[in-house]
C-alpha atoms as a PDB file:
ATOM      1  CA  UNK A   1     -26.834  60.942   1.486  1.00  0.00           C
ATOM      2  CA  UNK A   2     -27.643  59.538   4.974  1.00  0.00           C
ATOM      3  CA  UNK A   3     -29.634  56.571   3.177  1.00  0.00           C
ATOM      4  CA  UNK A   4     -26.259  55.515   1.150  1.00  0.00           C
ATOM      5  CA  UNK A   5     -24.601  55.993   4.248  1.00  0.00           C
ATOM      6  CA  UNK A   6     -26.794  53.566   6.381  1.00  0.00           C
ATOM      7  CA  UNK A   7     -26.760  51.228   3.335  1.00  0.00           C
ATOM      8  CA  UNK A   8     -22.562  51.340   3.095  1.00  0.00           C
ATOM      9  CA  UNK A   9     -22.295  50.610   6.938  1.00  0.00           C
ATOM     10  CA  UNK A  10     -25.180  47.666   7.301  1.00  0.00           C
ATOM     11  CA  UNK A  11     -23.400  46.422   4.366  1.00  0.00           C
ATOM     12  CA  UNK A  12     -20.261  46.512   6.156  1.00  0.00           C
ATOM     13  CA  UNK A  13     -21.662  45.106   9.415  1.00  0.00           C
ATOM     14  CA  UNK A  14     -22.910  42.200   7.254  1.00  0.00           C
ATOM     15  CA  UNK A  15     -19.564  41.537   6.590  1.00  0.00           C
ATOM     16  CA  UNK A  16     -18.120  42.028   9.693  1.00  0.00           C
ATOM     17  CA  UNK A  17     -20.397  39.358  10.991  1.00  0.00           C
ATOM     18  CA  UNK A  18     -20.074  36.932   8.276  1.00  0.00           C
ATOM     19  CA  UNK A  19     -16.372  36.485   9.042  1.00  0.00           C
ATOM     20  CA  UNK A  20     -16.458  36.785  12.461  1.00  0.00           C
ATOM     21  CA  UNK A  21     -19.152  33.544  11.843  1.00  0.00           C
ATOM     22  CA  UNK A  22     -16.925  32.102   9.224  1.00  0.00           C
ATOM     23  CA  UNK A  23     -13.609  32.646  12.259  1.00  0.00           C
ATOM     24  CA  UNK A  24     -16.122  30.995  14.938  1.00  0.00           C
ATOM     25  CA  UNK A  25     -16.260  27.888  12.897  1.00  0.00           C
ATOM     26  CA  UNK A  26     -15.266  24.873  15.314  1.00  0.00           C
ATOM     27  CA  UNK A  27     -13.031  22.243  13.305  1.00  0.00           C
ATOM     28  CA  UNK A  28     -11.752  18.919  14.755  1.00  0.00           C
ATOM     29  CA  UNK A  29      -8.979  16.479  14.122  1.00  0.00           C
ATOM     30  CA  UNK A  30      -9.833  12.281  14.025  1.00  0.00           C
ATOM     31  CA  UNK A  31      -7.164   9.532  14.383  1.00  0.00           C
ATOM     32  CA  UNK A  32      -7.291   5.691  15.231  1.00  0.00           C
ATOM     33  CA  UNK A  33      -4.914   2.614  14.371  1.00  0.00           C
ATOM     34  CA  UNK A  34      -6.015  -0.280  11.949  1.00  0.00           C
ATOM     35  CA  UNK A  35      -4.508  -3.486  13.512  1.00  0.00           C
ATOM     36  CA  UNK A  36      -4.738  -6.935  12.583  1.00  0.00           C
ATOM     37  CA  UNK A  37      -6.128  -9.363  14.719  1.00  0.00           C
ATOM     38  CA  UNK A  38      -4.069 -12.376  14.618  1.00  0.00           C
ATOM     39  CA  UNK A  39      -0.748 -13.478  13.094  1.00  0.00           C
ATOM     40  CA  UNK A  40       0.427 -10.638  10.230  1.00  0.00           C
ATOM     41  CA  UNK A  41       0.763 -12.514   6.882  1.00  0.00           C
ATOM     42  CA  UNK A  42       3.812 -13.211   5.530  1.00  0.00           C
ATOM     43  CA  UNK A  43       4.702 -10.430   2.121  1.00  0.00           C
ATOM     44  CA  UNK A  44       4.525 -13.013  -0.648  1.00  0.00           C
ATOM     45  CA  UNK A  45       7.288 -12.131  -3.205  1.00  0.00           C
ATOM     46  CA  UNK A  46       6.858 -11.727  -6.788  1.00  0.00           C
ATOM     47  CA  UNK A  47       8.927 -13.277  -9.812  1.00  0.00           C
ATOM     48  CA  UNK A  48      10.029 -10.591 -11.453  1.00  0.00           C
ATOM     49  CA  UNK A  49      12.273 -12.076 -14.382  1.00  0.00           C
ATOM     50  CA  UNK A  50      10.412 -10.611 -17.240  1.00  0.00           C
ATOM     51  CA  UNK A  51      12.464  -7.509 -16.572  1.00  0.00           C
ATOM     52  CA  UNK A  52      16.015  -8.661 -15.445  1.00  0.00           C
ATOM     53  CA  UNK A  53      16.429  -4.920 -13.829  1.00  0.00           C
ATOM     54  CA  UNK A  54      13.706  -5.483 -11.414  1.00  0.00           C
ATOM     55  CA  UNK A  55      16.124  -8.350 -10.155  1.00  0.00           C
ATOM     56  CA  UNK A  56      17.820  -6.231  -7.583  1.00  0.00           C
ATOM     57  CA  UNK A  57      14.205  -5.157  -6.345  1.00  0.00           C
ATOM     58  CA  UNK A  58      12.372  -6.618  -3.514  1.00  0.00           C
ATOM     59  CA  UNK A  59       9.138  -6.614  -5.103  1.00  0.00           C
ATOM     60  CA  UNK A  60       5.827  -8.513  -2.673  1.00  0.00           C
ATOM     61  CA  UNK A  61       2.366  -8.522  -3.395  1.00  0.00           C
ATOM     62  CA  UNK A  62       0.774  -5.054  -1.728  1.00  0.00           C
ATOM     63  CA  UNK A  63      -2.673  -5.979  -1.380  1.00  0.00           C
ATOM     64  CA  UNK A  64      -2.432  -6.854   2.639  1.00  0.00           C
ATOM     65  CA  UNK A  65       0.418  -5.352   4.495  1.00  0.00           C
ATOM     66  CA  UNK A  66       0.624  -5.805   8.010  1.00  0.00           C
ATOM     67  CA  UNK A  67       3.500  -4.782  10.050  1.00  0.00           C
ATOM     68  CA  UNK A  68       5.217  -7.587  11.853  1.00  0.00           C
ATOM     69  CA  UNK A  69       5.762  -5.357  15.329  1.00  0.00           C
ATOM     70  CA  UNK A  70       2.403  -3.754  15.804  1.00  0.00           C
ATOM     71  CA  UNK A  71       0.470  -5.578  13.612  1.00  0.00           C
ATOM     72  CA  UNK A  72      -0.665  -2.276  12.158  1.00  0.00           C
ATOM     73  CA  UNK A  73      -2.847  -2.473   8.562  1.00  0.00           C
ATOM     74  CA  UNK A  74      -0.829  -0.205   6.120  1.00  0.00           C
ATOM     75  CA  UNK A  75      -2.747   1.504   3.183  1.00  0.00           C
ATOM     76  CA  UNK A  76      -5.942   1.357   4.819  1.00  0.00           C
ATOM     77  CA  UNK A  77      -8.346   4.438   2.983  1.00  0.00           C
ATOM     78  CA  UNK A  78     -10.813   6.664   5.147  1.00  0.00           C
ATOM     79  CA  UNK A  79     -12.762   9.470   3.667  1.00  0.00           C
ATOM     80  CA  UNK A  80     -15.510  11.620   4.452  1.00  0.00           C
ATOM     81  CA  UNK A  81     -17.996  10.796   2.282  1.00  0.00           C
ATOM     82  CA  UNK A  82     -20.537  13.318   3.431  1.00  0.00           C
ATOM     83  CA  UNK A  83     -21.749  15.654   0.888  1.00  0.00           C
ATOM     84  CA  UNK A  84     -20.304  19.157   0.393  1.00  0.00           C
ATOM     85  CA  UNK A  85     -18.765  19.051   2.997  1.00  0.00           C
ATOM     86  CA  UNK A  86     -17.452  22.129   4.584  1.00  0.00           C
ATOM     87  CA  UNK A  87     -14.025  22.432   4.254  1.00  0.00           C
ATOM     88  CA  UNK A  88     -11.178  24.855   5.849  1.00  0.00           C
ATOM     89  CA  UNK A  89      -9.792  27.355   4.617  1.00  0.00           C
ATOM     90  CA  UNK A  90      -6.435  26.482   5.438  1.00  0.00           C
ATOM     91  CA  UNK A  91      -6.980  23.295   2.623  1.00  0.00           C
ATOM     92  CA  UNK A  92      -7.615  26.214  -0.082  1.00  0.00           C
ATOM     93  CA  UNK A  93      -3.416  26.489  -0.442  1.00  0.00           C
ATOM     94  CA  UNK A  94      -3.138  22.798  -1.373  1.00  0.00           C
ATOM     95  CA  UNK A  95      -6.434  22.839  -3.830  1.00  0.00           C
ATOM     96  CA  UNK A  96      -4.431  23.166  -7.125  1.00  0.00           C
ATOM     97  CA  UNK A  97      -1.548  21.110  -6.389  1.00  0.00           C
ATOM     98  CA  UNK A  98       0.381  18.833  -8.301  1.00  0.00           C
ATOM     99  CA  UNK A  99       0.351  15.417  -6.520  1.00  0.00           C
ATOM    100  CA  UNK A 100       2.340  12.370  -7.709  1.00  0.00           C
ATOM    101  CA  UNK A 101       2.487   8.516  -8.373  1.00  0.00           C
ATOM    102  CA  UNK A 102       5.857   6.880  -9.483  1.00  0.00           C
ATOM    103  CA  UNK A 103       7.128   4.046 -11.485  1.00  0.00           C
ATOM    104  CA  UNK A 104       9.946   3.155  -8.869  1.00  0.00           C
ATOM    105  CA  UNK A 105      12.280   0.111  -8.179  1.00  0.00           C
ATOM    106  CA  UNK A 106       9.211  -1.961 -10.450  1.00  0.00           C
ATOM    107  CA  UNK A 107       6.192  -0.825  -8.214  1.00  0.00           C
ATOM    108  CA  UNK A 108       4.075   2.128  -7.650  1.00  0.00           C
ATOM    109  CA  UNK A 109       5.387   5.103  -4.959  1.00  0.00           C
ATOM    110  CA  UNK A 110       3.311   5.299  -3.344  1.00  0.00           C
ATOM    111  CA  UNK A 111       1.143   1.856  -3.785  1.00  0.00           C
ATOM    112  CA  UNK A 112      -2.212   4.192  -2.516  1.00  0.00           C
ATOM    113  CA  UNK A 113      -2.393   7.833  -3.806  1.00  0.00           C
ATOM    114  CA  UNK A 114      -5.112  10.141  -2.133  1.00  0.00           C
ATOM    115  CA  UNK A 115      -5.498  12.939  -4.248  1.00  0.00           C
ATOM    116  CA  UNK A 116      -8.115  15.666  -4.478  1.00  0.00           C
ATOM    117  CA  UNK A 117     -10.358  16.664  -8.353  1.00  0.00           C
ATOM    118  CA  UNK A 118      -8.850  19.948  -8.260  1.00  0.00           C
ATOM    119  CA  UNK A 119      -5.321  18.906  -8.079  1.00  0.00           C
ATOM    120  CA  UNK A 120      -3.176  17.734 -11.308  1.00  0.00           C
ATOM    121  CA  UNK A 121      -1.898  14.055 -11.330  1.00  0.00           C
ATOM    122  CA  UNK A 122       1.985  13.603 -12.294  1.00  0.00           C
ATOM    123  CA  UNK A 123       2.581  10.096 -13.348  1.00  0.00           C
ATOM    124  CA  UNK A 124       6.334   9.435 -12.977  1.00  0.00           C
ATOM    125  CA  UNK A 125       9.244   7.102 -14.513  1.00  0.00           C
ATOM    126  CA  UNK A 126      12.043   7.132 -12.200  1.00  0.00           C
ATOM    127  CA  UNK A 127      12.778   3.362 -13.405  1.00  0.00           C
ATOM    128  CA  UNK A 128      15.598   3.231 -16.258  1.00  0.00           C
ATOM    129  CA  UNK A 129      13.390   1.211 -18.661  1.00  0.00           C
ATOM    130  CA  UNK A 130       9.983   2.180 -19.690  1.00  0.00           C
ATOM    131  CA  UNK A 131       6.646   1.895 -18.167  1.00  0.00           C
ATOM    132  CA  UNK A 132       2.893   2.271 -18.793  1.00  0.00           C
ATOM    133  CA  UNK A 133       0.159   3.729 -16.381  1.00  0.00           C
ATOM    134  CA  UNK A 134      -3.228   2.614 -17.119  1.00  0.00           C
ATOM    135  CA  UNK A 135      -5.607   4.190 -15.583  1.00  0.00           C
ATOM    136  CA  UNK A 136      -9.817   4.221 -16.561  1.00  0.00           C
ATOM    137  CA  UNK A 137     -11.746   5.923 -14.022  1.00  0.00           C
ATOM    138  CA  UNK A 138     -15.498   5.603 -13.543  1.00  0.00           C
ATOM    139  CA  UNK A 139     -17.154   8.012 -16.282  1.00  0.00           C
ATOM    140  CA  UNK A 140     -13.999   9.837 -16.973  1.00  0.00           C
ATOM    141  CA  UNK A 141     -11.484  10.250 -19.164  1.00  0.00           C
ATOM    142  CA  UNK A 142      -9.350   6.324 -19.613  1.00  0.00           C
ATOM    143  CA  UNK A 143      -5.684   7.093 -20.022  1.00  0.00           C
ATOM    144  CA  UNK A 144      -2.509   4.609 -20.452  1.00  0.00           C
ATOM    145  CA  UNK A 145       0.253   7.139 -21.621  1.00  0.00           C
ATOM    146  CA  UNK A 146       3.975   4.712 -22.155  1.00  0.00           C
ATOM    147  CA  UNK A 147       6.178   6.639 -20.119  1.00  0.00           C
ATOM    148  CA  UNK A 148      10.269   6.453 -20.940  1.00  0.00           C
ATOM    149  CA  UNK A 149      13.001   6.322 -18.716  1.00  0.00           C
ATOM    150  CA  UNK A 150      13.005  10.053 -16.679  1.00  0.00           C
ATOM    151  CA  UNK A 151       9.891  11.179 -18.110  1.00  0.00           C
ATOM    152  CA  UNK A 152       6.098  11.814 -16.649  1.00  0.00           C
ATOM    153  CA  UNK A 153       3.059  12.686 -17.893  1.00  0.00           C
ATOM    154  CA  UNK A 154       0.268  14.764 -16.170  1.00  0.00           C
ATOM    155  CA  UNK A 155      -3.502  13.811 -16.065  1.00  0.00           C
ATOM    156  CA  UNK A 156      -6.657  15.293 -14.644  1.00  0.00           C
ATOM    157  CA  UNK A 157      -9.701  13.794 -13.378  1.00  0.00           C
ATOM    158  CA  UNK A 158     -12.942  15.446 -13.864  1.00  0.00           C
ATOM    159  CA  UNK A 159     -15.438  13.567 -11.902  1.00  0.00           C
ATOM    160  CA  UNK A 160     -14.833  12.173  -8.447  1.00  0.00           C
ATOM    161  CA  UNK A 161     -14.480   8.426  -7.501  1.00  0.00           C
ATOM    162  CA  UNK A 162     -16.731   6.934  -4.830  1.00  0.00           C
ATOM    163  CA  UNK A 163     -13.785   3.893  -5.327  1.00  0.00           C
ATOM    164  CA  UNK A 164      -9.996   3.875  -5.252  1.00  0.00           C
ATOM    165  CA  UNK A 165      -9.105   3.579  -8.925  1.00  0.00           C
ATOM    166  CA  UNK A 166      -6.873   0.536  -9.875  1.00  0.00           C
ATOM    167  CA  UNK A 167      -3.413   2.090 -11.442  1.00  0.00           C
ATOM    168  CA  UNK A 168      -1.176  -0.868 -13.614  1.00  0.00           C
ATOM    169  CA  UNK A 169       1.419  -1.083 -15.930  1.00  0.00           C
ATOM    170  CA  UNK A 170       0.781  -3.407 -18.723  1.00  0.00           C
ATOM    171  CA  UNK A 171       4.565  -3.855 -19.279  1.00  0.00           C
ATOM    172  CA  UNK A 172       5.100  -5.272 -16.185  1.00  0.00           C
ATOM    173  CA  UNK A 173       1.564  -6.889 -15.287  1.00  0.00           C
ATOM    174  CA  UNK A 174       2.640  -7.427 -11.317  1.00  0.00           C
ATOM    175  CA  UNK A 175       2.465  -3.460 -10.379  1.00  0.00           C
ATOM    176  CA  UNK A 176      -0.545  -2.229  -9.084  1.00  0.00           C
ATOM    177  CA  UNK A 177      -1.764   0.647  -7.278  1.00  0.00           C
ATOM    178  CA  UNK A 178      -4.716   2.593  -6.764  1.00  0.00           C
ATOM    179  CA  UNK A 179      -5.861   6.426  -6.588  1.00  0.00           C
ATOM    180  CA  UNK A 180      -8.289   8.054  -4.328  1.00  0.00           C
ATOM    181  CA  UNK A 181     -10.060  11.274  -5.998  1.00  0.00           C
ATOM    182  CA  UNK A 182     -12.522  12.654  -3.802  1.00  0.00           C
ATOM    183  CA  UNK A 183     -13.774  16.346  -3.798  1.00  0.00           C
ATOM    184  CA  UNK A 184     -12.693  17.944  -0.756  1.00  0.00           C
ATOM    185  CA  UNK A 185      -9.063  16.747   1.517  1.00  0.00           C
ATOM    186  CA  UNK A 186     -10.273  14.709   4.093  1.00  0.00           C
ATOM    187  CA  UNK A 187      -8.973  11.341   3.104  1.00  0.00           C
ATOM    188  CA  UNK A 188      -6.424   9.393   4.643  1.00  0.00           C
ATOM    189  CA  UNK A 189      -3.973   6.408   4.069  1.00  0.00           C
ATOM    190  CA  UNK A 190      -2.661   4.362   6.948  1.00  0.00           C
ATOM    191  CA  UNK A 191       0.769   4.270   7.614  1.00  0.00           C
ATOM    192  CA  UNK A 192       3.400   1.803   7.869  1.00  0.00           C
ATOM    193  CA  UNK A 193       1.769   1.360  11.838  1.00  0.00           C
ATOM    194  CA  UNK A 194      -1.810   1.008  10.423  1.00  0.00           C
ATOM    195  CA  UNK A 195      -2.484   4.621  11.757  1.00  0.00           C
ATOM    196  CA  UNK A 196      -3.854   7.989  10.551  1.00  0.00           C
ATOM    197  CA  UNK A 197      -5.347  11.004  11.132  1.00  0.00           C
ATOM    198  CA  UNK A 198      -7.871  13.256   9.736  1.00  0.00           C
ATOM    199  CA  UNK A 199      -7.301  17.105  10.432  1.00  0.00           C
ATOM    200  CA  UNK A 200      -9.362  20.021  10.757  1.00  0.00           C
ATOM    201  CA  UNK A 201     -12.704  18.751   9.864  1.00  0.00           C
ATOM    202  CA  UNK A 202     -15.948  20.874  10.500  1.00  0.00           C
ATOM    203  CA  UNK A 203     -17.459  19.993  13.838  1.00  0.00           C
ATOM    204  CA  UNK A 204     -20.700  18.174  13.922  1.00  0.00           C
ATOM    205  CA  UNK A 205     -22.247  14.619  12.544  1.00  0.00           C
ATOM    206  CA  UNK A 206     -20.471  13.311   9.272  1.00  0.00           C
ATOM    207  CA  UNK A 207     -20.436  10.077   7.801  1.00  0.00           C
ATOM    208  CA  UNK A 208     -17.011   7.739   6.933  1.00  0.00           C
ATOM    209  CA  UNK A 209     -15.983   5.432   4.220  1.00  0.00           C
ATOM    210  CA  UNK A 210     -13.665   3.265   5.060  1.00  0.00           C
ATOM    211  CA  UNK A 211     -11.162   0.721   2.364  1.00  0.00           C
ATOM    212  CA  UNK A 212      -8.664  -1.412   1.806  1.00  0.00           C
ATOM    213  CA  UNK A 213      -7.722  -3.133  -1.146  1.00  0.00           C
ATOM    214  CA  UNK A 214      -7.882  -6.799  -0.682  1.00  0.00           C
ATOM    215  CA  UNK A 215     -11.379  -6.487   0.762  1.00  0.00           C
ATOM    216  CA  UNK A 216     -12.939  -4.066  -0.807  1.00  0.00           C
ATOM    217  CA  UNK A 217     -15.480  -1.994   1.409  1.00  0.00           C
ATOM    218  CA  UNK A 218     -14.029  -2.541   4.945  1.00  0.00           C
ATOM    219  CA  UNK A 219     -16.442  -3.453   7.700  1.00  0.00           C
ATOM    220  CA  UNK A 220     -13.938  -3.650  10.712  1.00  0.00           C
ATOM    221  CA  UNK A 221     -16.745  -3.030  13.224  1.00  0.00           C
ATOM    222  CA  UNK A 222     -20.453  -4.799  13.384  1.00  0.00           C
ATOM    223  CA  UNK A 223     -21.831  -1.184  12.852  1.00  0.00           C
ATOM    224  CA  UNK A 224     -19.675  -0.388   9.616  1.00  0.00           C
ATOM    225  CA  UNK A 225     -22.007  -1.617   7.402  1.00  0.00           C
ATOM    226  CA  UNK A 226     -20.174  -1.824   3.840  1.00  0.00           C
ATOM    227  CA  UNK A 227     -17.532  -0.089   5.206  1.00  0.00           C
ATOM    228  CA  UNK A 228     -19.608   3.064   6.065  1.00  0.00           C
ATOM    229  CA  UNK A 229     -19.841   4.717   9.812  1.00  0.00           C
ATOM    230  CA  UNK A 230     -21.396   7.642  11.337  1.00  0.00           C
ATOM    231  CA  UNK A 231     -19.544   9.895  14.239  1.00  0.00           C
ATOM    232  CA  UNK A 232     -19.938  13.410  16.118  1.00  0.00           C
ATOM    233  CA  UNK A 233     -16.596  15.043  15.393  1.00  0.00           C
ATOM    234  CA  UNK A 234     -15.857  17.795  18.290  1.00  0.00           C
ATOM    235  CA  UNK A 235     -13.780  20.548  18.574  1.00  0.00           C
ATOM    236  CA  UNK A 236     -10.228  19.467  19.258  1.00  0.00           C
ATOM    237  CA  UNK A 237      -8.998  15.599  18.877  1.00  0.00           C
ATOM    238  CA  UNK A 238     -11.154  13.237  18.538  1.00  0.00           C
ATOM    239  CA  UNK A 239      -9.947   9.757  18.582  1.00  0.00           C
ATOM    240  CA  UNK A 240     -11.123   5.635  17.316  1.00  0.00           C
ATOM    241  CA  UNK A 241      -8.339   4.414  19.394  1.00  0.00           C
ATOM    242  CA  UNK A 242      -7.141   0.489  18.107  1.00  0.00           C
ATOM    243  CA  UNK A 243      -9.897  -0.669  15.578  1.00  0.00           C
ATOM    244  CA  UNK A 244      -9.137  -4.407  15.710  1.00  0.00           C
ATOM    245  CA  UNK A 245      -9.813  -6.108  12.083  1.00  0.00           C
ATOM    246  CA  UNK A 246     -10.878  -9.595  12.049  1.00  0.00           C
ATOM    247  CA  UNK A 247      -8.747 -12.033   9.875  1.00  0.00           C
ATOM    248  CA  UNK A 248     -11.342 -13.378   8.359  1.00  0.00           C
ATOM    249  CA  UNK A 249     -12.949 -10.424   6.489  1.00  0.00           C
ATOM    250  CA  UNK A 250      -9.274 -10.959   4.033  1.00  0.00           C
ATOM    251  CA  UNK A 251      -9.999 -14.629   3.273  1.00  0.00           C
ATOM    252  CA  UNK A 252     -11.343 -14.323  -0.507  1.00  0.00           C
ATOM    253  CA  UNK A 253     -14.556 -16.004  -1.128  1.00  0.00           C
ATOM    254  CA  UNK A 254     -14.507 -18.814  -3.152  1.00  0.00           C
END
């Protein structure tokens, strides 16, 4: 009797310390701004005649989108791209969520999707004329469901991405978009302002990917080789401050 009861309570202080370990856990939060460094591009407008309802649409090539104020980089993609991560347990209420892309006003909403493997795509219509979404991720399942007027379709990946994969429609070959799937929530889009923020990732060394769609793998610094950093995340905010991109790393090599 006193053995099960010394087994019972050393089990029980096992647990006690195991969540008070799992409670100590120190989590941090990372932001910056992508900005461009020089004159922001002008949106180049697309001809959209093919489908006379796209008409009253102002539809521009997405692929580099800087904001004429700030000069902010929108749709710029960070990730953690450590492996097995630790993750908090606050992210455990979003894991099976239903996340969704859009066939809106003739373009993709949004034009860059992050998305976790454990969450269900929606692929949306909200156009009144039909679309396709054609999508064929790396080693996974290739889908391209036509989707009516008011309708969606869901899809699940089942392998993660170590790229953005392209989204089109093959009706309307000018709409593009892309999809991050990545295994745990720590992946970021920039905003409007080229900025973003990271929250409550485990404290300690981790290792960055960084995109963006007309260039591929984005080295904005001299360290970010292919794209890829390293950083000591502390407790609390940590912050990259104004990461100047050069111009040149958009010019497409000919």
């Amino acid at each position: 009797m006193l053995r099960s009861t010394t087994r019972i309570l050393a089990a029980a202080l096992l647990a006690v310390g195991y969540a008070t370990t799992a409670g100590a856990a120190e989590w941090g939060n990372l932001k910056g701004q992508f900005v461009y460094g020089g004159k922001a591009p002008e949106l180049v407008k697309i001809p959209v005649e093919k489908e006379p309802l796209c008409l009253k649409h102002d539809v521009f090539n997405e692929e580099l989108i800087v904001n004429d104020e700030d000069h902010g980089i929108k749709d710029v993609v960070i990730y953690v791209s450590t492996r097995k991560v630790k993750v908090h347990p606050d992210y455990e209420k979003t894991a099976k969520d239903t996340v969704v892309i859009d066939n809106k006003h003739c373009r993709f909403e949004p034009h860059v999707l992050a998305m976790r493997l454990s969450q269900t795509l929606e692929l949306h219509n909200s156009d009144p004329f039909s679309h396709n979404s054609n999508l064929a991720p790396l080693g996974d399942v290739p889908t391209n469901p036509l989707i009516s007027e008011g309708s969606m379709v869901t899809y699940n990946f089942h392998k993660i991405q170590k790229a953005p994969v392209p989204v089109s429609c093959n009706i309307h070959g000018w709409m593009k978009g892309h999809i991050v799937v990545r295994d745990n929530p720590y992946t970021a889009v920039s905003d409007e302002h080229g900025k973003f923020e990271l929250k409550d990732l485990p404290a300690g060394e981790l290792e960055f990917q960084v995109w963006q769609e007309k260039v591929g793998y984005l080295s904005a610094k001299p360290a970010w080789k292919k794209g890829k950093f390293e950083m000591k995340i502390k407790k609390g905010d940590n912050d990259l401050g104004v990461i100047k991109v050069s111009p040149s790393l958009f010019e497409k090599k000919k």
